[in-house]
N, C-alpha and C. Protein backbone atom coordinates (compact mmCIF):
# COMPACT_ATOMS: atom_id res chain seq x y z
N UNK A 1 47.73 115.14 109.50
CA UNK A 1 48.07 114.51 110.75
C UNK A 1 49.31 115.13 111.37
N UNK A 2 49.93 115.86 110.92
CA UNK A 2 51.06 116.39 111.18
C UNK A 2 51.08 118.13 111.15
N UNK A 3 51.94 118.84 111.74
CA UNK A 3 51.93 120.09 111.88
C UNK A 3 53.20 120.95 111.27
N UNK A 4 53.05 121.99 110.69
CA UNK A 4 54.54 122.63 110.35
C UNK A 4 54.55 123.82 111.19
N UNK A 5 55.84 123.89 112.09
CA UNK A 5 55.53 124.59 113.31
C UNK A 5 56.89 125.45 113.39
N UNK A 6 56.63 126.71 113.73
CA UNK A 6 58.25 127.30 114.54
C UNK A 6 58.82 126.55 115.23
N UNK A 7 60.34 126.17 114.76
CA UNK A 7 61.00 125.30 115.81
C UNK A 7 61.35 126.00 116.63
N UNK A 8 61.30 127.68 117.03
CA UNK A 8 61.33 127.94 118.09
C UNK A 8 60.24 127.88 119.30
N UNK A 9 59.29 127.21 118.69
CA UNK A 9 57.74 127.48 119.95
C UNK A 9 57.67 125.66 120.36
N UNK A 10 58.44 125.02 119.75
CA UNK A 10 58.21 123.71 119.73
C UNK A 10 59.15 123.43 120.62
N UNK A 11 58.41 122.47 121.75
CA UNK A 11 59.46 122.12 122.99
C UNK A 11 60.31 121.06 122.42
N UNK A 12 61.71 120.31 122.92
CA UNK A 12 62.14 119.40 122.59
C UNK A 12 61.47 118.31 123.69
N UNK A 13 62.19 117.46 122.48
CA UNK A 13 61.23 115.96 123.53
C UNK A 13 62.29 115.98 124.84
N UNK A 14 63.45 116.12 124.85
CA UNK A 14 64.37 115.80 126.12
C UNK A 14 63.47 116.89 127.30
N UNK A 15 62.65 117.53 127.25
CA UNK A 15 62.26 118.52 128.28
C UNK A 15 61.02 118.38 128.39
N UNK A 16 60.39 117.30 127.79
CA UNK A 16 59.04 117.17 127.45
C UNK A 16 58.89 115.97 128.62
N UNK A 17 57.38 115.93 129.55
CA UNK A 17 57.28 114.78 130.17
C UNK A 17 56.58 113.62 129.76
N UNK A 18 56.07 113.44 128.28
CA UNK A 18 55.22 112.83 127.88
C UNK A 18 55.61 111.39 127.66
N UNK A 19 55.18 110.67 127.39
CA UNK A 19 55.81 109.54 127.60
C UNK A 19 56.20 109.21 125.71
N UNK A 20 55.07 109.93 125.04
CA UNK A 20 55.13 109.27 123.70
C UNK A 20 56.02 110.03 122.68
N UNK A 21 56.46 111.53 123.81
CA UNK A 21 56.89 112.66 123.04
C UNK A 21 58.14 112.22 121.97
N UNK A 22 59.17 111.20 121.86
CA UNK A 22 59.88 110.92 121.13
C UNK A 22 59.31 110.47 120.00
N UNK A 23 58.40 109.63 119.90
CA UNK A 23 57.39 109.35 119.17
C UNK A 23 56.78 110.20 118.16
N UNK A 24 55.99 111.35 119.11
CA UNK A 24 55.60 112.36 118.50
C UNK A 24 56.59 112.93 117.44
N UNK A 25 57.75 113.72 118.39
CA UNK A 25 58.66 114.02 117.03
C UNK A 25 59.20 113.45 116.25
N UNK A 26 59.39 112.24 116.12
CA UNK A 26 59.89 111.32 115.33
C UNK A 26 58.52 111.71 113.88
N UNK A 27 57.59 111.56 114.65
CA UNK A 27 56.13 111.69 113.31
C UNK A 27 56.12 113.02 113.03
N UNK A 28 55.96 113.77 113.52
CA UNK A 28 56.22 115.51 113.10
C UNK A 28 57.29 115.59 112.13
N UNK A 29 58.56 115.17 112.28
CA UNK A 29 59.62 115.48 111.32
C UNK A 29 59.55 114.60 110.76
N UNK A 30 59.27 113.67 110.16
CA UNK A 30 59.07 112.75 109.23
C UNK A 30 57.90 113.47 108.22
N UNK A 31 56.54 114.08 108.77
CA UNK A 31 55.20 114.47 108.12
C UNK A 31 55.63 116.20 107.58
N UNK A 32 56.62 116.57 108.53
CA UNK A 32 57.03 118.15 108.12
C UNK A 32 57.57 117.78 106.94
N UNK A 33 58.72 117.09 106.73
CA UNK A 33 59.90 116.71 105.46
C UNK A 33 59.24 116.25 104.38
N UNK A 34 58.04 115.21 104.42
CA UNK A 34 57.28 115.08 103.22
C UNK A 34 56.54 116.21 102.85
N UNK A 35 55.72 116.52 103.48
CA UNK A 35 55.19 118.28 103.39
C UNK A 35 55.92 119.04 102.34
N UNK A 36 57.13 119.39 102.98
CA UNK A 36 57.89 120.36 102.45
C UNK A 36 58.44 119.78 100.98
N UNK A 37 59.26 118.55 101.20
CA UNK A 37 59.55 117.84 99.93
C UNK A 37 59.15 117.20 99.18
N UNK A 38 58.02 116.96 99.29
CA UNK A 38 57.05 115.90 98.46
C UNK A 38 55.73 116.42 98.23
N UNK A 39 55.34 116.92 99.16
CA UNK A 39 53.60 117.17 98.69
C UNK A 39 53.13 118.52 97.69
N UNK A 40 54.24 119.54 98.40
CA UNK A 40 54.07 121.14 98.06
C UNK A 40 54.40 120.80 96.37
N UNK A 41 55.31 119.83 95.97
CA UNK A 41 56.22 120.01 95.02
C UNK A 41 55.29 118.59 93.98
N UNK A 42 54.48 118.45 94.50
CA UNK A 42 53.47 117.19 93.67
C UNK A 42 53.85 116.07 93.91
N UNK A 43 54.31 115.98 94.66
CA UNK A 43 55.44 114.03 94.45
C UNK A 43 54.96 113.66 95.38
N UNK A 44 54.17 112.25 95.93
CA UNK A 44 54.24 112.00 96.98
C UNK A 44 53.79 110.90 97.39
N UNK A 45 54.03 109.94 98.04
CA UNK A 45 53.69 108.48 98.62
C UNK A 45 52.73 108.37 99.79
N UNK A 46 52.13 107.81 99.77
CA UNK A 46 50.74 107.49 100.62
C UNK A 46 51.27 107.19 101.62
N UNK A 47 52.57 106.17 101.32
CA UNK A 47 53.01 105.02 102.50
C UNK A 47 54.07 105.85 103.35
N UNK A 48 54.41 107.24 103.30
CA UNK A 48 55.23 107.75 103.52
C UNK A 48 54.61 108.06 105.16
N UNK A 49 55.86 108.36 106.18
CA UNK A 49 55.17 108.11 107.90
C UNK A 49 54.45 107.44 108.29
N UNK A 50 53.95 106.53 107.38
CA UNK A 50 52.91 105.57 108.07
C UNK A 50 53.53 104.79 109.30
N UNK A 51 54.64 104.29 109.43
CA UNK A 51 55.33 103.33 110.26
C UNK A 51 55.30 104.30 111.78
N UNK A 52 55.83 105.38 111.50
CA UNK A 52 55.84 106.79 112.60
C UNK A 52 54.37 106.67 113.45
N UNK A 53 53.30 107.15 112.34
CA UNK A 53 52.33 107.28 112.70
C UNK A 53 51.88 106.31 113.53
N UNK A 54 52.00 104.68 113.28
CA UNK A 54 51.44 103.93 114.07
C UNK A 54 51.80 104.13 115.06
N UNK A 55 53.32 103.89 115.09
CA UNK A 55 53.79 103.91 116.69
C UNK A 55 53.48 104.84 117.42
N UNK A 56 53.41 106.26 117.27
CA UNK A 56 52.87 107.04 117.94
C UNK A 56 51.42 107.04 117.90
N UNK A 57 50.40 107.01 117.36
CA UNK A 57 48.93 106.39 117.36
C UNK A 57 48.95 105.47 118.53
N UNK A 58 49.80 104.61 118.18
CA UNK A 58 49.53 102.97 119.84
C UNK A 58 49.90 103.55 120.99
N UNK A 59 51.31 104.09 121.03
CA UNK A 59 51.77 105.06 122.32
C UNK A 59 50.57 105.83 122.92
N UNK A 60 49.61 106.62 122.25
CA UNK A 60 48.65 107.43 123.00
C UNK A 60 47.91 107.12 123.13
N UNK A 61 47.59 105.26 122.44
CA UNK A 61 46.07 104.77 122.49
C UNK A 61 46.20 104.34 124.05
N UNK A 62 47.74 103.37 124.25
CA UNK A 62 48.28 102.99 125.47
C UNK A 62 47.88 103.94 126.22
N UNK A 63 48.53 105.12 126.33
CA UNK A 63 48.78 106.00 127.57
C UNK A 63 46.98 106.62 128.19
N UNK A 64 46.25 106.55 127.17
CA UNK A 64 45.07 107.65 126.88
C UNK A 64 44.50 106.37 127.97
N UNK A 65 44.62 105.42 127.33
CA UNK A 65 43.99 104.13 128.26
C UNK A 65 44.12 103.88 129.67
N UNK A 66 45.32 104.09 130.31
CA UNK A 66 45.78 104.11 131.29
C UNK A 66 45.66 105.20 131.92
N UNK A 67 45.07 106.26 131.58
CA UNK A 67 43.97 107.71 132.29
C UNK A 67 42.65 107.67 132.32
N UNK A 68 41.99 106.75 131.49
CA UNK A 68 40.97 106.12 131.44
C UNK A 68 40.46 107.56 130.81
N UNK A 69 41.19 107.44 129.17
CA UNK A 69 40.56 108.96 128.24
C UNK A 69 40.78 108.17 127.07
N UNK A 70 40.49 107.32 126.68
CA UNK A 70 40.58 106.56 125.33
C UNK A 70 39.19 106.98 124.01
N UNK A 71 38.46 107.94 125.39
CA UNK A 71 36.99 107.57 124.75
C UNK A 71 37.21 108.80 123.58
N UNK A 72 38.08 109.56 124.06
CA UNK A 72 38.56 110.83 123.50
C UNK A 72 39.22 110.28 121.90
N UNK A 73 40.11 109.24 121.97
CA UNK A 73 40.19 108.76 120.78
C UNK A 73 39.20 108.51 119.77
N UNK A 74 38.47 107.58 120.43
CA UNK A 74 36.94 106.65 119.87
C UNK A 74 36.32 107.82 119.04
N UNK A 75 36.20 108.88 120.05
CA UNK A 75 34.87 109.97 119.36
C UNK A 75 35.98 110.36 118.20
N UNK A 76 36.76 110.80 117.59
CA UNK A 76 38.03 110.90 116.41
C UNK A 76 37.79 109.70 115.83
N UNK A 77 37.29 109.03 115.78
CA UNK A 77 37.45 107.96 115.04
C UNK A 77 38.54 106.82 115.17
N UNK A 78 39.42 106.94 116.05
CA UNK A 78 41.05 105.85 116.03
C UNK A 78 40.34 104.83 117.14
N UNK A 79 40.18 103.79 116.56
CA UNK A 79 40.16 102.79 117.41
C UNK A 79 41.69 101.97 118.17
N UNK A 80 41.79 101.65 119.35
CA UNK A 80 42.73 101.19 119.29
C UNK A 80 42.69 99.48 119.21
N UNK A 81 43.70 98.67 118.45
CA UNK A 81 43.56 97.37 117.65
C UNK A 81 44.54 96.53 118.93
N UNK A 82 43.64 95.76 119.70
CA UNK A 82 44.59 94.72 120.56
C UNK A 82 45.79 94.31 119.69
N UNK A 83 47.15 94.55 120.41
CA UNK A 83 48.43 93.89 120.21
C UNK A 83 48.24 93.07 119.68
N UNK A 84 47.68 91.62 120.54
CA UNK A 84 48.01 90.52 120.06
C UNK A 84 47.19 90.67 118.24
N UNK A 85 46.35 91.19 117.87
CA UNK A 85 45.68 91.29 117.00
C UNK A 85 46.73 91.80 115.93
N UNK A 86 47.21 93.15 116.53
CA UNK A 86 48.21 93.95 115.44
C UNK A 86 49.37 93.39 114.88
N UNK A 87 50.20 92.27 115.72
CA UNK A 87 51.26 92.09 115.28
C UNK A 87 51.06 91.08 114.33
């Protein structure tokens, strides 16, 4: 779910117009750091970015919705789970 990327080809979120892009990197460097420190090296927790992941998962289910491109999710498999349901 995550990418290990040149931080030189990788835009920062302050220059980014996306709405979820803080999000995003928040889950990228969280999924890079386990990567590197935990997975390569055998160690590693299931539960690890999960919290990241959601929030950025809901951010694009939101936004994807409000372009009326959610369906783009659906066919991936991510459903998105009504709020009132999630919390």
């Amino acid at each position: 779910m995550g990418f290990l990327r040149d931080k030189r080809n990788s835009s920062s979120s302050s220059t980014t117009t996306s709405p979820c892009a803080d999000l995003r990197a928040a889950y990228h460097n969280c999924f890079n750091r386990w990567y590197s420190e935990k997975f390569l090296k055998g160690h590693w927790d299931k539960e690890e970015c999960v919290s990241e992941w959601e929030k950025y998962k809901d951010c694009l289910s939101k936004h994807l919705e409000d372009k009326n491109l959610s369906r783009f999710l659906e066919a991936e498999g991510v459903k998105r789970i009504p709020a009132s349901i999630s919390k």
